[in-house]
N, C-alpha and C. Protein backbone atom coordinates (compact mmCIF):
# COMPACT_ATOMS: atom_id res chain seq x y z
N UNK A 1 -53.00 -4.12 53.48
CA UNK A 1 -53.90 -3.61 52.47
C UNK A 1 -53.43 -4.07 51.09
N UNK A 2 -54.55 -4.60 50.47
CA UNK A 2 -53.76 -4.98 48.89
C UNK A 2 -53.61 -3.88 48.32
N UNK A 3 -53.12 -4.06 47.49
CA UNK A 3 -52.67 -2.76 46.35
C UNK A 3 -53.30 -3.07 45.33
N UNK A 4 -53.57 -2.20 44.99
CA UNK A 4 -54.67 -1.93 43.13
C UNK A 4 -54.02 -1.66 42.00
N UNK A 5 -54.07 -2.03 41.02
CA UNK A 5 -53.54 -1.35 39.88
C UNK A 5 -54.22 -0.40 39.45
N UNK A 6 -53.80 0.90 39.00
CA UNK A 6 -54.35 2.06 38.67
C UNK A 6 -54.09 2.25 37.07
N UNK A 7 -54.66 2.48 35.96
CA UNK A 7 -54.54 2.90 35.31
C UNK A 7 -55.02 4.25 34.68
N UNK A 8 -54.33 5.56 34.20
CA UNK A 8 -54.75 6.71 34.10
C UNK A 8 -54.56 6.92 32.84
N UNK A 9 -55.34 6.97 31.96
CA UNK A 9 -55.21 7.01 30.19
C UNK A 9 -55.35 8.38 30.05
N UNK A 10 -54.71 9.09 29.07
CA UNK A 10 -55.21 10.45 28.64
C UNK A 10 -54.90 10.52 27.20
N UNK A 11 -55.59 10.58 26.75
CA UNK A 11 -55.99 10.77 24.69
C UNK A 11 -56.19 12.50 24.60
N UNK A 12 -54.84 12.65 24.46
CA UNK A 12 -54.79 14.02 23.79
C UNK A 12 -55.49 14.39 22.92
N UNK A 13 -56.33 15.33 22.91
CA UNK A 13 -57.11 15.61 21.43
C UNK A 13 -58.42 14.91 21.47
N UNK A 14 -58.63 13.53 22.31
CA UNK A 14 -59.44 12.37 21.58
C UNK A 14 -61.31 12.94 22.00
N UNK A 15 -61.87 13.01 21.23
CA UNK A 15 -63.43 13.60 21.20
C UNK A 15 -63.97 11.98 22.10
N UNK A 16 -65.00 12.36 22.77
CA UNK A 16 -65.73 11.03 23.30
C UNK A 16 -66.86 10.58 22.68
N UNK A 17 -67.13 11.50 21.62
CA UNK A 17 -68.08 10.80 21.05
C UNK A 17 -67.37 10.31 19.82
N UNK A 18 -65.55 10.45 19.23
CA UNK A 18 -64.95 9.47 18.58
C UNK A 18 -64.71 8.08 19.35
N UNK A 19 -64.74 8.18 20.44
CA UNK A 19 -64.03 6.67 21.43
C UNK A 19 -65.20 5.76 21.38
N UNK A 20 -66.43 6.64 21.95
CA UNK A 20 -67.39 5.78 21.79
C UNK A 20 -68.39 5.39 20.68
N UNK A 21 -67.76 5.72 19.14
CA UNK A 21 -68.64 5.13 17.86
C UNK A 21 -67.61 4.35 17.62
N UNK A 22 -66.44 4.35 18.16
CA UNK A 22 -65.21 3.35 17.78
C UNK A 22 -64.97 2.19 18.24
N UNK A 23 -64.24 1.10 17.72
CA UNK A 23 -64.74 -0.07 18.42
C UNK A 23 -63.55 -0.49 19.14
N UNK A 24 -63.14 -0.24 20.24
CA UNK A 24 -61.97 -0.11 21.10
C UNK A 24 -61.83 -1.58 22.03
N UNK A 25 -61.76 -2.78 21.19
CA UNK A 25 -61.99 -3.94 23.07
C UNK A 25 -61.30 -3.88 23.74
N UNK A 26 -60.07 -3.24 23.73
CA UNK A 26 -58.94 -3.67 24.69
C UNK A 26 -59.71 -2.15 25.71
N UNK A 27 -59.92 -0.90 25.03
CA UNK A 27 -60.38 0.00 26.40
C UNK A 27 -61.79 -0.42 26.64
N UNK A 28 -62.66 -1.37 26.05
CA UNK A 28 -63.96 -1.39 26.30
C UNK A 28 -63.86 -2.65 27.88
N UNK A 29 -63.10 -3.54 27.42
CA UNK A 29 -62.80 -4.51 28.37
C UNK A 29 -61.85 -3.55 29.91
N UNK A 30 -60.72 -2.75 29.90
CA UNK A 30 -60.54 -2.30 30.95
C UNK A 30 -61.42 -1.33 31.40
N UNK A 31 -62.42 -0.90 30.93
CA UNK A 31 -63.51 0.31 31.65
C UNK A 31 -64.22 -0.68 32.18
N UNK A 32 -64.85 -2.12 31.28
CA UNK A 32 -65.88 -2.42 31.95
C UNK A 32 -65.26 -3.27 33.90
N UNK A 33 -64.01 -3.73 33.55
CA UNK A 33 -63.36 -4.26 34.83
C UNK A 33 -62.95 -3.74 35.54
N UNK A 34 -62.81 -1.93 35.51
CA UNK A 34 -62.57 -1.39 36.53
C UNK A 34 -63.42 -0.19 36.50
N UNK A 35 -63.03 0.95 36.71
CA UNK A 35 -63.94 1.88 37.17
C UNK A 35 -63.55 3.14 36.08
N UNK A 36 -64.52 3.70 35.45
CA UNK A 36 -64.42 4.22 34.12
C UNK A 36 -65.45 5.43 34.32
N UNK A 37 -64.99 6.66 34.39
CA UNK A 37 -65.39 7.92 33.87
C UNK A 37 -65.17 8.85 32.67
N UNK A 38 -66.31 9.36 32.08
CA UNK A 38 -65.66 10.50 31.02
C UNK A 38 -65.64 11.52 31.37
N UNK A 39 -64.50 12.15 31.39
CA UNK A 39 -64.25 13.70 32.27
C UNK A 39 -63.95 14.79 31.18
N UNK A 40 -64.61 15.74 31.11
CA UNK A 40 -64.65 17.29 30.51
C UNK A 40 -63.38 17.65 30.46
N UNK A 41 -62.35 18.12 29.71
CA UNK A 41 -61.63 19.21 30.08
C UNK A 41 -61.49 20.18 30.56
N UNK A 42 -60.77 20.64 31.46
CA UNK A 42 -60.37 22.08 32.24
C UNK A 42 -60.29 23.34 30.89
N UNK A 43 -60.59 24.45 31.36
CA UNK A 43 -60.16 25.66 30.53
C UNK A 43 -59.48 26.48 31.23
N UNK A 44 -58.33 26.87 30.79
CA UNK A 44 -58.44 26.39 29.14
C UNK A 44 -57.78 25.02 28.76
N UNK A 45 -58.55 24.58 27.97
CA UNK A 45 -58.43 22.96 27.26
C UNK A 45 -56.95 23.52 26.54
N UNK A 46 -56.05 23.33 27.12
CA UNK A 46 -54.78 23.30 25.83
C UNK A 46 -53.89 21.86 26.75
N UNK A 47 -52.89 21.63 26.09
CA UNK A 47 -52.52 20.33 26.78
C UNK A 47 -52.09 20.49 28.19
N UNK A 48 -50.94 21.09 28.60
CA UNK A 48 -50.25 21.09 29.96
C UNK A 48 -51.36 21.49 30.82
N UNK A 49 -52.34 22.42 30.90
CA UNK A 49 -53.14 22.32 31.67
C UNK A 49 -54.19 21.12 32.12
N UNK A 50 -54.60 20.86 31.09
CA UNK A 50 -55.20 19.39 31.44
C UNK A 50 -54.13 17.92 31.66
N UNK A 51 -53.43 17.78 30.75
CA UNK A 51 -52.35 17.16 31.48
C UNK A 51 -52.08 17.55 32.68
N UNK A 52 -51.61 18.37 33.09
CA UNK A 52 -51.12 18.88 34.52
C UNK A 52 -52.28 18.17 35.86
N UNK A 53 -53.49 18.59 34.99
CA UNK A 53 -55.04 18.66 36.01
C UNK A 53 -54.75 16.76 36.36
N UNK A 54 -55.10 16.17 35.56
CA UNK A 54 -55.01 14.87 35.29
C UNK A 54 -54.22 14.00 36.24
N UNK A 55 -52.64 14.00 36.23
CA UNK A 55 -51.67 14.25 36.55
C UNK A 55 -51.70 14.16 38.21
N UNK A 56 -52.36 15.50 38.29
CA UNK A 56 -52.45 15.95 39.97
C UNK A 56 -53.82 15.61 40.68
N UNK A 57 -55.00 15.49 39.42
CA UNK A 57 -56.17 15.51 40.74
C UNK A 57 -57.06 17.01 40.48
N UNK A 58 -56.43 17.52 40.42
CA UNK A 58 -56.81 19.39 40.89
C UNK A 58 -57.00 20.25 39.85
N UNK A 59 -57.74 21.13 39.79
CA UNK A 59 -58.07 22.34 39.10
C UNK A 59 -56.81 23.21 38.64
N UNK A 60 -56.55 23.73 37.32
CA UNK A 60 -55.70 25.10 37.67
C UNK A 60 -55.34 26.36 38.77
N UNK A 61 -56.92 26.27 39.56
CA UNK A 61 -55.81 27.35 40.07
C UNK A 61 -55.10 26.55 41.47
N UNK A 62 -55.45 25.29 41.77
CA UNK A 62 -54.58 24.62 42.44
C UNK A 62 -53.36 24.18 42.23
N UNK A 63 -53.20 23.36 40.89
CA UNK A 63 -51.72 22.87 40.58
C UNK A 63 -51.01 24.44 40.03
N UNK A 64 -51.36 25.33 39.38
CA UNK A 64 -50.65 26.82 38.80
C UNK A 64 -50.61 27.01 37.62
N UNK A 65 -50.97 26.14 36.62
CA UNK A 65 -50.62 25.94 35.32
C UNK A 65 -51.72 25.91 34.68
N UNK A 66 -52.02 27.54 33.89
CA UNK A 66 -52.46 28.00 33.30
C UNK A 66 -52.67 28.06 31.98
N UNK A 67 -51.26 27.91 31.50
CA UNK A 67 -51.31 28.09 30.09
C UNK A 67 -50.26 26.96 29.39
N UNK A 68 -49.97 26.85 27.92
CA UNK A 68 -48.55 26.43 28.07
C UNK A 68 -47.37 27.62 27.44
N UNK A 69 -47.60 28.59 27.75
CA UNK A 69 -46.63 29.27 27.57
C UNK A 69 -46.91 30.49 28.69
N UNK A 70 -45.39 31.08 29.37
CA UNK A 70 -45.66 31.86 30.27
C UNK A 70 -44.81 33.16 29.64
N UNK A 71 -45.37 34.21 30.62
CA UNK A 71 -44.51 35.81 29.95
C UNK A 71 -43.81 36.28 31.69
N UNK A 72 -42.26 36.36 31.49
CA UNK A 72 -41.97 36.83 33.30
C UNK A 72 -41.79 38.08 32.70
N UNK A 73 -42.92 38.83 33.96
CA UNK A 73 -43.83 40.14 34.28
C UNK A 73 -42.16 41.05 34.10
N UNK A 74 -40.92 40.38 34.83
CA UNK A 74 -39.94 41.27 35.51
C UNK A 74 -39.12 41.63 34.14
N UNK A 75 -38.97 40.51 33.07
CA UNK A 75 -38.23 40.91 31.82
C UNK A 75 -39.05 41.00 30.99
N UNK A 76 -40.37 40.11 30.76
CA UNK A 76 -40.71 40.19 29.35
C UNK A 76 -40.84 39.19 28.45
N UNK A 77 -39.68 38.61 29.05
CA UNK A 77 -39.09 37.30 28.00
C UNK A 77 -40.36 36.47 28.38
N UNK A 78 -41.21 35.38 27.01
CA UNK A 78 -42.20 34.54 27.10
C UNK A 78 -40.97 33.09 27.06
N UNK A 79 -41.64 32.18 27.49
CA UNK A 79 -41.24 30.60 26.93
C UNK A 79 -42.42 29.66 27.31
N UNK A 80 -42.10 28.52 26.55
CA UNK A 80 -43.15 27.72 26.80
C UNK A 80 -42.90 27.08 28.32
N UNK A 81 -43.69 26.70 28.57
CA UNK A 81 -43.61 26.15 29.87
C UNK A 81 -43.63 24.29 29.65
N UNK A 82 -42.50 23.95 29.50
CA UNK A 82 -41.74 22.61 29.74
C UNK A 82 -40.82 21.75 30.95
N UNK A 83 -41.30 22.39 32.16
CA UNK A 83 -41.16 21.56 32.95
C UNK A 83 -41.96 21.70 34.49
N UNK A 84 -41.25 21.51 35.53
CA UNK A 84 -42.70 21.06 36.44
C UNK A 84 -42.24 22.77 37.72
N UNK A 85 -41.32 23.39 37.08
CA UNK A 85 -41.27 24.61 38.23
C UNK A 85 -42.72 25.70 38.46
N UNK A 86 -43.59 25.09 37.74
CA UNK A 86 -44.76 26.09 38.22
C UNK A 86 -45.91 25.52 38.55
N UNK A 87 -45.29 24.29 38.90
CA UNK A 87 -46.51 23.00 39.44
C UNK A 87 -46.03 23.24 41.39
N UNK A 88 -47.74 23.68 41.85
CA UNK A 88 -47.85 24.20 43.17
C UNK A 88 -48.79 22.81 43.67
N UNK A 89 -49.34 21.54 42.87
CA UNK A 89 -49.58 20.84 43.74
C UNK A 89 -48.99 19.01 43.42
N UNK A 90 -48.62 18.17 44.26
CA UNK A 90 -48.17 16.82 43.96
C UNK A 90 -49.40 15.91 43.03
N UNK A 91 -48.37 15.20 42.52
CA UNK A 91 -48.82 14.30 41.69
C UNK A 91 -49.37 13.51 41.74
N UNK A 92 -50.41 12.65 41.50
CA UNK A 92 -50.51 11.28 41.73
C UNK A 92 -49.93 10.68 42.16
N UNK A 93 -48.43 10.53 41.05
CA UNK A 93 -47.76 9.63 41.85
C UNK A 93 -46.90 9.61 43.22
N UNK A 94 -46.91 10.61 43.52
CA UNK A 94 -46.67 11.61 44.86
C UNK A 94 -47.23 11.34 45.88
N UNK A 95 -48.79 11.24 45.25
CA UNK A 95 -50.00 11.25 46.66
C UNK A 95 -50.26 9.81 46.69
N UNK A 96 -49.89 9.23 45.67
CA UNK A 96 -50.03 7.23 46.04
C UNK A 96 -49.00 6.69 46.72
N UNK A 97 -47.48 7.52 47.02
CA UNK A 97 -46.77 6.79 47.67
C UNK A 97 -46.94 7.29 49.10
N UNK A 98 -46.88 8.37 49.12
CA UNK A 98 -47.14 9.08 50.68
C UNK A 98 -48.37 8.59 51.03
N UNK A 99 -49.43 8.05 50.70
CA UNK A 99 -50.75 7.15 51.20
C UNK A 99 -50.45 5.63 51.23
N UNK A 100 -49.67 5.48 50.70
CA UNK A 100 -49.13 4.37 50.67
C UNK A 100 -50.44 3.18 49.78
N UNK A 101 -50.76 3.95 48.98
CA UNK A 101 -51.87 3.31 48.07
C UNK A 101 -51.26 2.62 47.00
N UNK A 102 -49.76 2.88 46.77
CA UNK A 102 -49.54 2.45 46.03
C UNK A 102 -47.51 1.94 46.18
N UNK A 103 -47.23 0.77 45.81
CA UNK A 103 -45.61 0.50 46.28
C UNK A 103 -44.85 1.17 45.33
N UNK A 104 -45.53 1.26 43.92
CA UNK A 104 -44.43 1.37 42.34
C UNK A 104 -45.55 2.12 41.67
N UNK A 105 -45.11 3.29 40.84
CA UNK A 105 -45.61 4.00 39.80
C UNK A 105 -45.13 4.00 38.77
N UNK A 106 -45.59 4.14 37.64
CA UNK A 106 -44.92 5.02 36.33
C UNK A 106 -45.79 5.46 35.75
N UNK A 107 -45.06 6.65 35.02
CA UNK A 107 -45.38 7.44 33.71
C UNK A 107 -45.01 7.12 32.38
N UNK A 108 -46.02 6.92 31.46
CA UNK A 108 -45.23 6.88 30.02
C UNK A 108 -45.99 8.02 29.36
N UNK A 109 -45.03 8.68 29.00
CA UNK A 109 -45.73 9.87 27.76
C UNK A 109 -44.91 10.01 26.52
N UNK A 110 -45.74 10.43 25.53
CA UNK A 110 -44.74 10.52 24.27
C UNK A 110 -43.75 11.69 24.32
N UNK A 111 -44.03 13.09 24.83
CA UNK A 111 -43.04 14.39 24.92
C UNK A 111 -42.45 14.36 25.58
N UNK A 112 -41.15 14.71 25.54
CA UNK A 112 -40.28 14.89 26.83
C UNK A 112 -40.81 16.00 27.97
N UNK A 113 -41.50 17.06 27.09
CA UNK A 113 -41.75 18.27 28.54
C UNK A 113 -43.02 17.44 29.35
N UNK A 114 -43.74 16.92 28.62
CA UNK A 114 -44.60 16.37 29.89
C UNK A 114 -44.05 15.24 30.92
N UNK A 115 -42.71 14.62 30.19
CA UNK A 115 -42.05 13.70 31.27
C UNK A 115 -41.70 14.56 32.06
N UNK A 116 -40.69 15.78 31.94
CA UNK A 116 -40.66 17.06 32.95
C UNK A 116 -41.21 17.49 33.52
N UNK A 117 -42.66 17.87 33.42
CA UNK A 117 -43.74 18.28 33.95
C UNK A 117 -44.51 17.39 34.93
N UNK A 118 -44.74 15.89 34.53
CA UNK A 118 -45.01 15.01 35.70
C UNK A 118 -44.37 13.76 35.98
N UNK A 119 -42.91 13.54 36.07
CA UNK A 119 -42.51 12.87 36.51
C UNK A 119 -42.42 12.42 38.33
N UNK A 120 -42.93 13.68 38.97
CA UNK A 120 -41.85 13.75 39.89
C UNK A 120 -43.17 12.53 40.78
N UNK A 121 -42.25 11.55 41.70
CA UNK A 121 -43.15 10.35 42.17
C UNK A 121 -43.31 9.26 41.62
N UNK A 122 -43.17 9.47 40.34
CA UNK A 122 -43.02 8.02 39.90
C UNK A 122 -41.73 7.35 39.34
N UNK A 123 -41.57 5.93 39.81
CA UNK A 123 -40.47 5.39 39.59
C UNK A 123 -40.31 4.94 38.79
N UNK A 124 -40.73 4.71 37.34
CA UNK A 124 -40.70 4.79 36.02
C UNK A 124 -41.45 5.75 35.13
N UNK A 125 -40.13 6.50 34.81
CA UNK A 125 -40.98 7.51 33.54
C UNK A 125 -39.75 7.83 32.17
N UNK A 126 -41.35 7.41 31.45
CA UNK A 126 -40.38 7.03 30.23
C UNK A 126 -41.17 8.34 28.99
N UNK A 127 -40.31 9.05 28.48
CA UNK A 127 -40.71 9.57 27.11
C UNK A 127 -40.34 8.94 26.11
N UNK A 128 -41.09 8.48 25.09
CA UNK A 128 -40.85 8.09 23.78
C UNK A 128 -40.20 9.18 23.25
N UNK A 129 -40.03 10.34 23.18
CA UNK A 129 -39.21 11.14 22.51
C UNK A 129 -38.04 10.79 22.49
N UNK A 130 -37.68 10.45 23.29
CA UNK A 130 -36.20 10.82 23.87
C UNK A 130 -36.24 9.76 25.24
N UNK A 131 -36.38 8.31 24.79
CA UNK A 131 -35.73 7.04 25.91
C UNK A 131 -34.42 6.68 25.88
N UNK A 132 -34.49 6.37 27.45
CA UNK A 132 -32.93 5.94 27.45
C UNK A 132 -32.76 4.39 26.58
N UNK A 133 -31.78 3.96 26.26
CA UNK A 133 -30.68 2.94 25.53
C UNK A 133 -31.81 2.00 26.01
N UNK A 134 -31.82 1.73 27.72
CA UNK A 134 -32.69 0.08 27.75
C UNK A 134 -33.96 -0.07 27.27
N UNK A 135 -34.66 1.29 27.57
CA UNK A 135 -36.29 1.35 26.87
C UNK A 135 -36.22 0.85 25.46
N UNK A 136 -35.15 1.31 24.87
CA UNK A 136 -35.05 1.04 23.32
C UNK A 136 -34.60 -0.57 22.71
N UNK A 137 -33.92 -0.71 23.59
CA UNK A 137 -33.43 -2.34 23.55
C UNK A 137 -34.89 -3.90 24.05
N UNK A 138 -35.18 -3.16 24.77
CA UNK A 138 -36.79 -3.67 25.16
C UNK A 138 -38.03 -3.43 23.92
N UNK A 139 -37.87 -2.40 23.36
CA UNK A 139 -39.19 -1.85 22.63
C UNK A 139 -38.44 -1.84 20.86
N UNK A 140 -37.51 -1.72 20.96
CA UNK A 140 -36.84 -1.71 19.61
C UNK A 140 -36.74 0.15 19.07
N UNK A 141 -36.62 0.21 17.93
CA UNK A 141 -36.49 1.49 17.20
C UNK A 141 -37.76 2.71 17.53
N UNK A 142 -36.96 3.83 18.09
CA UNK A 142 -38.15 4.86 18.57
C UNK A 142 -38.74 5.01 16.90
N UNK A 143 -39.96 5.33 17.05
CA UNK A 143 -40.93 6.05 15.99
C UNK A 143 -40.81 7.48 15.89
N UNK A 144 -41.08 8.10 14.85
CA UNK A 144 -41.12 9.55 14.74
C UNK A 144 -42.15 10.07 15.66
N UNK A 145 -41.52 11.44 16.02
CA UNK A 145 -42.41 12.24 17.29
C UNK A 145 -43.91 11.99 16.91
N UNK A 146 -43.95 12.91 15.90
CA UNK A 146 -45.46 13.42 15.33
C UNK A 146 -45.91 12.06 14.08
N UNK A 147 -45.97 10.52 14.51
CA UNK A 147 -46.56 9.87 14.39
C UNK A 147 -47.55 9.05 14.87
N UNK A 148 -48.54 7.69 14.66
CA UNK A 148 -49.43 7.30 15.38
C UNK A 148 -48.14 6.22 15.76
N UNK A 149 -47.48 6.03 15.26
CA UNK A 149 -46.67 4.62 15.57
C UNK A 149 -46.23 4.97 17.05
N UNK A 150 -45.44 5.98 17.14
CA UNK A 150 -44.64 5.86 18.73
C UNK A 150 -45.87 5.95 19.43
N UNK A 151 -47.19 5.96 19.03
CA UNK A 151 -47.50 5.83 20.95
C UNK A 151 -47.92 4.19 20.83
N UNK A 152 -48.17 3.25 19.66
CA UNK A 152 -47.74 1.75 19.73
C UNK A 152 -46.54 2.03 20.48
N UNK A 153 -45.10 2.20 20.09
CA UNK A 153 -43.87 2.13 20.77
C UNK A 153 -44.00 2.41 22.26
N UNK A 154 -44.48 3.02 22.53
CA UNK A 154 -44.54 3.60 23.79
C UNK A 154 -45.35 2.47 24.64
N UNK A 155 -46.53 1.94 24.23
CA UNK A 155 -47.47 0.64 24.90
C UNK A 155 -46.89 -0.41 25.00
N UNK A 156 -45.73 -0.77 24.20
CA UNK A 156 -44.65 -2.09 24.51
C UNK A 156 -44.13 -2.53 25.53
């Protein structure tokens, strides 16, 4: 069976009726050559949930991740929810190797908790927050978190 390249884009924040008055060729050319949907957000629309949804395939109450911050019922204590212990279903890249749809995966995201949150399955995952030494030697000087530059850095 050949293998496909998959690409899974997610534009945090990004409105579709900004993508599409915008003049994008590099995504206008990969939608038109492969297979291109615009998909709604889950609610609640906050990031880790739709990230998460994305990610896995599945609805909230399938993968578990509800919110991005949780409260345990037994103490009290809230925290944000930054990594993948309340993720109840596999990943993409999970379900492409066990189908064998796919030989090699990766993830690139700019936050480290979403590298936490969906790394698990793929054999490259890289956060721009916080890359290791070779990512940086390949791509040059990380960009500030909360800029447009690192997610250029990150596409290198």
């Amino acid at each position: 069976m050949k293998r496909r390249k998959v690409l899974i884009l997610c534009i945090d924040a990004g409105s579709h009726d900004y993508l599409t008055a915008s003049t994008l060729p590099t995504l206008q050319k990969l939608a038109k050559s492969g297979f291109y949907r615009h998909a709604n957000a889950v609610i609640p629309s906050v990031t880790n949930v739709n990230n998460v949804s994305i990610a896995t395939g599945t609805f909230p109450e399938t993968h578990g991740i509800t919110t991005n911050y949780h409260v345990d019922r037994t103490t009290g204590k809230g925290e944000f929810i930054e990594d993948n212990r309340f993720l109840l279903a596999p990943t993409l890249f999970e379900t492409a190797k066990a189908s064998k749809f796919a030989d090699k995966t990766a993830l690139f995201v700019t936050k480290k908790k979403l590298l936490r949150m969906l790394e698990a399955g793929a054999d490259i995952a890289v956060a721009a927050e916080a890359p290791s030494p070779e990512y940086i030697q390949m791509a040059g000087p990380v960009e500030p978190i909360y800029s447009a530059e690192i997610n250029w850095w990150l596409l290198r």
